[in-house]
C-alpha atoms as a PDB file:
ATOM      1  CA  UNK A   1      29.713  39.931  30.783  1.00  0.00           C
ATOM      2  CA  UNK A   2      27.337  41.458  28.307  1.00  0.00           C
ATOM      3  CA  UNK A   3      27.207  40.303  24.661  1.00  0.00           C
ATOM      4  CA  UNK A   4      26.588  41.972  21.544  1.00  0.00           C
ATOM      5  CA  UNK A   5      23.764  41.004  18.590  1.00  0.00           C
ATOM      6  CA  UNK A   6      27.075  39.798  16.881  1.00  0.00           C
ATOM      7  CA  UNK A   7      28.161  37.532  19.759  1.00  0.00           C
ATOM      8  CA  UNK A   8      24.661  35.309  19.878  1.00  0.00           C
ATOM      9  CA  UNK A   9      24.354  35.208  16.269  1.00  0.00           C
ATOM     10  CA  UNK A  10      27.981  33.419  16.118  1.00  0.00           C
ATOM     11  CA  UNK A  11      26.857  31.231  19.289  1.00  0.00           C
ATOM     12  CA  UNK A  12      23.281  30.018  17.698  1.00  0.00           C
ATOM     13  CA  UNK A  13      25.343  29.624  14.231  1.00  0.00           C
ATOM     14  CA  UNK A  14      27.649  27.166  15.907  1.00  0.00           C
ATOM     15  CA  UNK A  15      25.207  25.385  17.935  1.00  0.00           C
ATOM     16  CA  UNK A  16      23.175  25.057  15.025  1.00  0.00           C
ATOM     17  CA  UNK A  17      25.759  23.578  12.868  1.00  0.00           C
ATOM     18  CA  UNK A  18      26.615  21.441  15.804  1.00  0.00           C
ATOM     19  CA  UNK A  19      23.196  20.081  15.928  1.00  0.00           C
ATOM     20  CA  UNK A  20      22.647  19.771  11.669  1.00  0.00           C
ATOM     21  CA  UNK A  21      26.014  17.586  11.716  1.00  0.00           C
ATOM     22  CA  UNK A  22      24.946  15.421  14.309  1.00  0.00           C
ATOM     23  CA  UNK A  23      22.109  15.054  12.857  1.00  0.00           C
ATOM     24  CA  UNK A  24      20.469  11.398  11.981  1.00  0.00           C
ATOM     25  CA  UNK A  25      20.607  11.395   8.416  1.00  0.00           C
ATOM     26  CA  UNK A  26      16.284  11.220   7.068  1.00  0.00           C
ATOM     27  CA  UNK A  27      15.291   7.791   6.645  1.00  0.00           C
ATOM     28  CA  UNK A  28      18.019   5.911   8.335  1.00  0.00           C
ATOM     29  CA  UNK A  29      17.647   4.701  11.813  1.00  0.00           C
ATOM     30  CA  UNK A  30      19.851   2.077  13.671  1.00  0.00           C
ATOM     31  CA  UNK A  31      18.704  -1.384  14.208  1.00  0.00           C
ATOM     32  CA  UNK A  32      17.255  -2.150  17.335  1.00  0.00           C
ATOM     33  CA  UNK A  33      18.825  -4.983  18.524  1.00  0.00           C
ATOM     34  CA  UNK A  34      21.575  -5.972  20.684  1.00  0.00           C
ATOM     35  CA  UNK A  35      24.523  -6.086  18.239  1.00  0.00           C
ATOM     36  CA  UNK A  36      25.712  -2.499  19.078  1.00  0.00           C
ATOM     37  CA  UNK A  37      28.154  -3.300  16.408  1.00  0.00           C
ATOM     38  CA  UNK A  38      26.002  -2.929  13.433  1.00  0.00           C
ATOM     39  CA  UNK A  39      24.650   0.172  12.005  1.00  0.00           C
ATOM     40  CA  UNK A  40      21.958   0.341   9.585  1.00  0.00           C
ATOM     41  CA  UNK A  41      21.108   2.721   6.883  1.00  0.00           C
ATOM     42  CA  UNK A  42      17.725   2.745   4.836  1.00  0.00           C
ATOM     43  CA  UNK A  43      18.775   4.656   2.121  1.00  0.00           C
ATOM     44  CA  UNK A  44      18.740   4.268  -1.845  1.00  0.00           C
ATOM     45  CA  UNK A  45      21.528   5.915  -2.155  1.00  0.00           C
ATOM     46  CA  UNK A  46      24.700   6.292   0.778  1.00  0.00           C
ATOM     47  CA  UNK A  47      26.489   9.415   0.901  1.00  0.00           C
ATOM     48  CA  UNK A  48      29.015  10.600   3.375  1.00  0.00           C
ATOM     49  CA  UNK A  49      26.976  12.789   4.890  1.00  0.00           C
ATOM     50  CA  UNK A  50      24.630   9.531   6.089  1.00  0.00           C
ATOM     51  CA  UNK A  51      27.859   7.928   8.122  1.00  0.00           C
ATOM     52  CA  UNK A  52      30.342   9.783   8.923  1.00  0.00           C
ATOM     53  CA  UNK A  53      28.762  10.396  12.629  1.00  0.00           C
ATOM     54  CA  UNK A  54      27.446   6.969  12.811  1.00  0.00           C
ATOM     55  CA  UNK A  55      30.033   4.770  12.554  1.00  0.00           C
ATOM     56  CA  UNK A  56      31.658   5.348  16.047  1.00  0.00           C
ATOM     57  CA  UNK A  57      32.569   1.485  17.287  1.00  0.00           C
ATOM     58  CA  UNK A  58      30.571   0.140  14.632  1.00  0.00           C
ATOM     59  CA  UNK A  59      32.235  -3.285  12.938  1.00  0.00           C
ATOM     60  CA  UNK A  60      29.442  -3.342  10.277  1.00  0.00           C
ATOM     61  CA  UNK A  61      26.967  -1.599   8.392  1.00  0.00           C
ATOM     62  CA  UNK A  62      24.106  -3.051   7.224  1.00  0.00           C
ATOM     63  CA  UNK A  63      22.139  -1.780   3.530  1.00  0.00           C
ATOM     64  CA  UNK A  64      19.605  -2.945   1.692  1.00  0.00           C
ATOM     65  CA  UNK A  65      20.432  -5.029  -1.377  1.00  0.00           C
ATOM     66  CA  UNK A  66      20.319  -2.776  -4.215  1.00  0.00           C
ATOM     67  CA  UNK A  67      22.041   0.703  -1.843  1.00  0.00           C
ATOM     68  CA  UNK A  68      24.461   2.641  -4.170  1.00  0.00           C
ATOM     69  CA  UNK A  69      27.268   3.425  -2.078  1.00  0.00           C
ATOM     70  CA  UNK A  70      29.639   6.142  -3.375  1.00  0.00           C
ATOM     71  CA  UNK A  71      33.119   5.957  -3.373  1.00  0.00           C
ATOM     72  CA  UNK A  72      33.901   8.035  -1.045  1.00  0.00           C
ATOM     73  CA  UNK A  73      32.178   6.058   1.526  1.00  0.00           C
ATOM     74  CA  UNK A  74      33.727   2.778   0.358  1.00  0.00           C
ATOM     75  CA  UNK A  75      36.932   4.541   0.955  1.00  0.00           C
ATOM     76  CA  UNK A  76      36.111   5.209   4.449  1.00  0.00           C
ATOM     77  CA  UNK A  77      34.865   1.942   5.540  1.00  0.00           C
ATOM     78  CA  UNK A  78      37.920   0.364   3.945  1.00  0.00           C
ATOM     79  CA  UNK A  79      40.111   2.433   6.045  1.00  0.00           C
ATOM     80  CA  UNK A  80      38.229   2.003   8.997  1.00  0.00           C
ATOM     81  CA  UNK A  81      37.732  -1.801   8.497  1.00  0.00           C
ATOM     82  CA  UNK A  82      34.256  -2.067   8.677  1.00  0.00           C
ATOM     83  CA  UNK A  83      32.330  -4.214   6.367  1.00  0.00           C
ATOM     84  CA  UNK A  84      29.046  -3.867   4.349  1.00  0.00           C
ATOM     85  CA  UNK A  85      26.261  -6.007   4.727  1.00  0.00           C
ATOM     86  CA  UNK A  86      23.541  -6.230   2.222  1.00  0.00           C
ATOM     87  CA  UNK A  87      20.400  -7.453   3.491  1.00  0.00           C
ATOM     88  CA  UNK A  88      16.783  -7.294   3.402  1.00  0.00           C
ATOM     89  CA  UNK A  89      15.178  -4.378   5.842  1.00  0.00           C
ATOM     90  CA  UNK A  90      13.793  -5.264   8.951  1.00  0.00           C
ATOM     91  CA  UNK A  91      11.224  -2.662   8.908  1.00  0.00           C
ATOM     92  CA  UNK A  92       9.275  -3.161  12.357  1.00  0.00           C
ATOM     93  CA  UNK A  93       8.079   0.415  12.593  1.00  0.00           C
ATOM     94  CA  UNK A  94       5.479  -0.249  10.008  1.00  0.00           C
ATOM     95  CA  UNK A  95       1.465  -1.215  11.087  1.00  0.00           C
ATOM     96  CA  UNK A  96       1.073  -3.892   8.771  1.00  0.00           C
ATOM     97  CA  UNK A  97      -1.815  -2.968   6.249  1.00  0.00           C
ATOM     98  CA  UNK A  98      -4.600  -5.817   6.014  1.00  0.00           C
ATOM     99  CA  UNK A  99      -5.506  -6.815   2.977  1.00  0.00           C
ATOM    100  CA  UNK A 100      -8.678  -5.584   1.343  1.00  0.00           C
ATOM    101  CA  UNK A 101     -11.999  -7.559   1.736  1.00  0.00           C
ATOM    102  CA  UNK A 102     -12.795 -10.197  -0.653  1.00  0.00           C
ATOM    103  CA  UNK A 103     -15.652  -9.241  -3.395  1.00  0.00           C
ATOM    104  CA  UNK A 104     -18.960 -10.958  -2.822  1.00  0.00           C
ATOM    105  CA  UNK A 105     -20.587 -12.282  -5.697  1.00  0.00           C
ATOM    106  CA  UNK A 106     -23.537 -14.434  -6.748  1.00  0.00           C
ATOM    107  CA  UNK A 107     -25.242 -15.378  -9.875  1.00  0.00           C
ATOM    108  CA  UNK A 108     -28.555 -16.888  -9.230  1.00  0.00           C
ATOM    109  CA  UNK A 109     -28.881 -18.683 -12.606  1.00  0.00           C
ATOM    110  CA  UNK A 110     -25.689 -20.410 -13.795  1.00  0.00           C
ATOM    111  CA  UNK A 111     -22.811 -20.963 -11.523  1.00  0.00           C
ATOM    112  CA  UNK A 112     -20.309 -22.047 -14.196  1.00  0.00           C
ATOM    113  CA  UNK A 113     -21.042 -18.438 -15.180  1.00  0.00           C
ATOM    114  CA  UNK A 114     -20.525 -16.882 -11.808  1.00  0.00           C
ATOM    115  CA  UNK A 115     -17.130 -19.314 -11.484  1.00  0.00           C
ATOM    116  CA  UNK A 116     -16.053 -17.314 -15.059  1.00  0.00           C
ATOM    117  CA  UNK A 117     -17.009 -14.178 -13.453  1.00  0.00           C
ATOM    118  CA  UNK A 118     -15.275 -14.478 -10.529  1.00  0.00           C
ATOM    119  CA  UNK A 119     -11.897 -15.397 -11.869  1.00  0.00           C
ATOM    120  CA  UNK A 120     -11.728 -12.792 -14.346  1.00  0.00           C
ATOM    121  CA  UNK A 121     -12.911 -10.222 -11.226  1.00  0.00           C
ATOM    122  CA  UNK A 122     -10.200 -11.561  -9.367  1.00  0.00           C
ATOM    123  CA  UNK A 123      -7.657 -10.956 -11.962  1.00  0.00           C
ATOM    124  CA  UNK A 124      -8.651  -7.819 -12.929  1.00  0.00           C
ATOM    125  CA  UNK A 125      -8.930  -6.170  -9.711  1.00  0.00           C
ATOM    126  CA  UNK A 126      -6.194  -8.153  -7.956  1.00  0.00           C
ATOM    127  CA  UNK A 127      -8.520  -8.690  -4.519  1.00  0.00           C
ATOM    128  CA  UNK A 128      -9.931 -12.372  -3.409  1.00  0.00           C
ATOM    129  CA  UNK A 129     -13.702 -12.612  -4.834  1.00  0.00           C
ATOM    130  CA  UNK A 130     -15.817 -15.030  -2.894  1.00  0.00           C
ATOM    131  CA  UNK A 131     -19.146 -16.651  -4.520  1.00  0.00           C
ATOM    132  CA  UNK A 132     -22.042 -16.571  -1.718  1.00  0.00           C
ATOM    133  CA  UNK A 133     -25.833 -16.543  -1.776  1.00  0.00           C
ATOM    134  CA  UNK A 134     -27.487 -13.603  -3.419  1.00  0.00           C
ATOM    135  CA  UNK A 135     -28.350 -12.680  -0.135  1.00  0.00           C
ATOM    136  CA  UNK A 136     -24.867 -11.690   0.695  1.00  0.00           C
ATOM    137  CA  UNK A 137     -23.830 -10.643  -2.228  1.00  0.00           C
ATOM    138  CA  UNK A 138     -22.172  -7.528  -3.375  1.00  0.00           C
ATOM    139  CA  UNK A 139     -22.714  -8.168  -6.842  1.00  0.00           C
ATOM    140  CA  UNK A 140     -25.069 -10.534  -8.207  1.00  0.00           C
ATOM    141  CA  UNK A 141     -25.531 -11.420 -12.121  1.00  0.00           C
ATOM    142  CA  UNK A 142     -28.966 -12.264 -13.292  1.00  0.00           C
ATOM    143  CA  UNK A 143     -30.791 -12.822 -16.406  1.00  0.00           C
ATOM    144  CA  UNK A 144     -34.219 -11.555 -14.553  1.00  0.00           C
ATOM    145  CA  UNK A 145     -32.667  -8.621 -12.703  1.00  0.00           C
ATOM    146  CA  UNK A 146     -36.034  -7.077 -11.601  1.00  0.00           C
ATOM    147  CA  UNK A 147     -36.358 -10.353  -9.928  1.00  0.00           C
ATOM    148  CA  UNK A 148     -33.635 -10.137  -8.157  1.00  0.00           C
ATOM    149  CA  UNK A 149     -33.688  -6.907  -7.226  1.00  0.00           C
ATOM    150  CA  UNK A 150     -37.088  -7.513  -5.678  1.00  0.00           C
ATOM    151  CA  UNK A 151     -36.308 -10.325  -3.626  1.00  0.00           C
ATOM    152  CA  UNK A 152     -33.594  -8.418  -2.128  1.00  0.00           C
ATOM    153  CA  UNK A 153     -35.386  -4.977  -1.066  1.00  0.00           C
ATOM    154  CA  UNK A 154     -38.087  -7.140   0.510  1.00  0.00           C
ATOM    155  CA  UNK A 155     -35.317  -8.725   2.508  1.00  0.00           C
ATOM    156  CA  UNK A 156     -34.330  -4.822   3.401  1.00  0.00           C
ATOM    157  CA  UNK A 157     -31.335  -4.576   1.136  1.00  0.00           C
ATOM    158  CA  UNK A 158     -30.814  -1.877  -1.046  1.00  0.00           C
ATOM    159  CA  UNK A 159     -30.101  -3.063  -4.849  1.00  0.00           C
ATOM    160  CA  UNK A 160     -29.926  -1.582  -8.279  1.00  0.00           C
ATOM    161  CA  UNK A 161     -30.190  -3.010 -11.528  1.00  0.00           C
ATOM    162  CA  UNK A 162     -27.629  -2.053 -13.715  1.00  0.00           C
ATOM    163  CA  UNK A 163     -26.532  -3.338 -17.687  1.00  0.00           C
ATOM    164  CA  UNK A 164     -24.337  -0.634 -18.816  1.00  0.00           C
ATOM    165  CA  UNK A 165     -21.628   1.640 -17.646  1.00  0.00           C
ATOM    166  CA  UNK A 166     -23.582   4.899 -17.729  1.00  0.00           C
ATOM    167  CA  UNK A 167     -26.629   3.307 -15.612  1.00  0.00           C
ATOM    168  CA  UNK A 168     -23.807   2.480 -12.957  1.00  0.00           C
ATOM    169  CA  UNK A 169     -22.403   6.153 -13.240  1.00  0.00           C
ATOM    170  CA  UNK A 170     -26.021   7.212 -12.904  1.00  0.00           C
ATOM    171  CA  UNK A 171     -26.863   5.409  -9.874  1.00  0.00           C
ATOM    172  CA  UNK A 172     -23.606   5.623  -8.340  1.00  0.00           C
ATOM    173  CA  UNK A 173     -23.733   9.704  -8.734  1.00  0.00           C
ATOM    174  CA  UNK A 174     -27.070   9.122  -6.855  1.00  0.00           C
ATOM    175  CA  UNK A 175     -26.786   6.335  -3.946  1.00  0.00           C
ATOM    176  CA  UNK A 176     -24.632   4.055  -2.662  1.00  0.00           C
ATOM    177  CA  UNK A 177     -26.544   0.779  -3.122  1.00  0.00           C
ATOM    178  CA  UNK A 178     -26.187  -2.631  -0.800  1.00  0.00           C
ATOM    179  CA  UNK A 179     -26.002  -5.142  -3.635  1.00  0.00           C
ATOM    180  CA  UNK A 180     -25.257  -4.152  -7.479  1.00  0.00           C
ATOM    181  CA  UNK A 181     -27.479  -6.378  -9.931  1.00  0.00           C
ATOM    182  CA  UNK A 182     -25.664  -6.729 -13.667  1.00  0.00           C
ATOM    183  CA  UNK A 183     -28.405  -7.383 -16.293  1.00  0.00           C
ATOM    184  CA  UNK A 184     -27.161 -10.562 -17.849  1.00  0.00           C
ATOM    185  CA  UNK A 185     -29.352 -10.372 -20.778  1.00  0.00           C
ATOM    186  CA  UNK A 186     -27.548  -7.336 -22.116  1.00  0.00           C
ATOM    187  CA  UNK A 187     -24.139  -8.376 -20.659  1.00  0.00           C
ATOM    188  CA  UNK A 188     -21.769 -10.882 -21.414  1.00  0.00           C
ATOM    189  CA  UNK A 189     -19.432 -12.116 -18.349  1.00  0.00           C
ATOM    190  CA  UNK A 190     -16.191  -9.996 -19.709  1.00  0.00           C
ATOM    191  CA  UNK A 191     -18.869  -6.402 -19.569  1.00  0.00           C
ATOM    192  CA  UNK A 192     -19.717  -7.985 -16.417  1.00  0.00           C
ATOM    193  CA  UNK A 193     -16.364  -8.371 -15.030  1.00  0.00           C
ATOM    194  CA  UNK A 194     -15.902  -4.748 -16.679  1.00  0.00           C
ATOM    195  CA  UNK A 195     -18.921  -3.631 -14.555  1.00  0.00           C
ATOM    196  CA  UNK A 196     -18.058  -4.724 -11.608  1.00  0.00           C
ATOM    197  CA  UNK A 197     -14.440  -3.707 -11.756  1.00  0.00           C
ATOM    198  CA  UNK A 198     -15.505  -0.292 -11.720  1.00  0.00           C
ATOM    199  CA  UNK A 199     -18.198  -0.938  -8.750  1.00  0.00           C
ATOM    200  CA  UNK A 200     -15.636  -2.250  -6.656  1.00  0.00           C
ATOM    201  CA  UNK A 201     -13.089   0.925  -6.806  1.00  0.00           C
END
């Protein structure tokens, strides 16, 4: 039996559309767990496309709380008695992401300051900030920066002095410093907390 150009084109047409109808619709996948009767689909919107091939012995089908489901597919559950079940997505297949450090800060002169500082920090950049010793410090706020600064290279840390946004664009465009030092004397805590927002993206 010999066949023609014609002949395989029709046979990988059908087999083709055979395969794209079977097809899991994108984004939906079927809980894993041992109620064979449910079916899930993660989808914002549920077309008939995304169950007609899925529903085989199914009693349920699960979709997350806000779904639109068209009519059409209402229509078919209905007929087929199968309910919908809105409900949070178990969503297992996702590394959980761990949240980003907390910002170290000091200030080595007034810690009612540094408390002020570090609230506003945390608000602004939505993270946990952490008061510590200078020595640990990301950021530290000073009102005798070159100080400061000093200490910490002798203890083999790399810090910068900084009191305005351009120094920090300057120095940033240049090196990558250990510990930021914000000028204090020509900063009030909201610059500050401006300051160090930006340092800490």
């Amino acid at each position: 039996m010999t066949s023609t150009p014609l002949d395989l084109e029709a046979i990988v047409r059908r087999i083709v559309g055979e395969v794209v109808a079977g097809a899991v619709a994108p984004n939906s996948q079927p809980v894993a767990s041992a109620n064979t009767r449910l079916c899930l689909i993660d989808r914002p919107v549920i077309a008939l496309a995304d169950v007609e091939q899925r529903l085989d012995g199914k009693s349920e089908i699960a979709v997350a709380p806000r779904a639109v489901i068209t009519p059409a597919v209402k229509d078919l559950l209905r007929a087929q008695s199968i309910a919908i079940v809105r409900e949070e997505k178990q969503n297992t297949m996702r590394t959980p992401v761990a949240a980003p450090a907390a910002i170290l800060v000091a200030d080595v002169d007034c810690s009612n300051r540094c408390a002020a500082f570090a609230k506003q920090l945390g608000i602004r950049t939505r993270r946990g900030v952490q008061i510590v010793v200078a020595e640990e410090a990301r950021i530290v706020l000073a009102d005798l920066p070159q100080r400061v600064v000093c200490d910490l290279c002798r203890s083999g840390a790399e810090a910068v002095q900084v009191g305005s946004l351009s120094e920090v664009q300057a120095v940033a465009a240049a090196m990558q410093p250990d510990v930021w030092v914000l000028d204090m004397t020509r900063l009030n805590v909201i610059a500050a907390t401006n300051l160090a927002t930006r340092l800490t993206k």
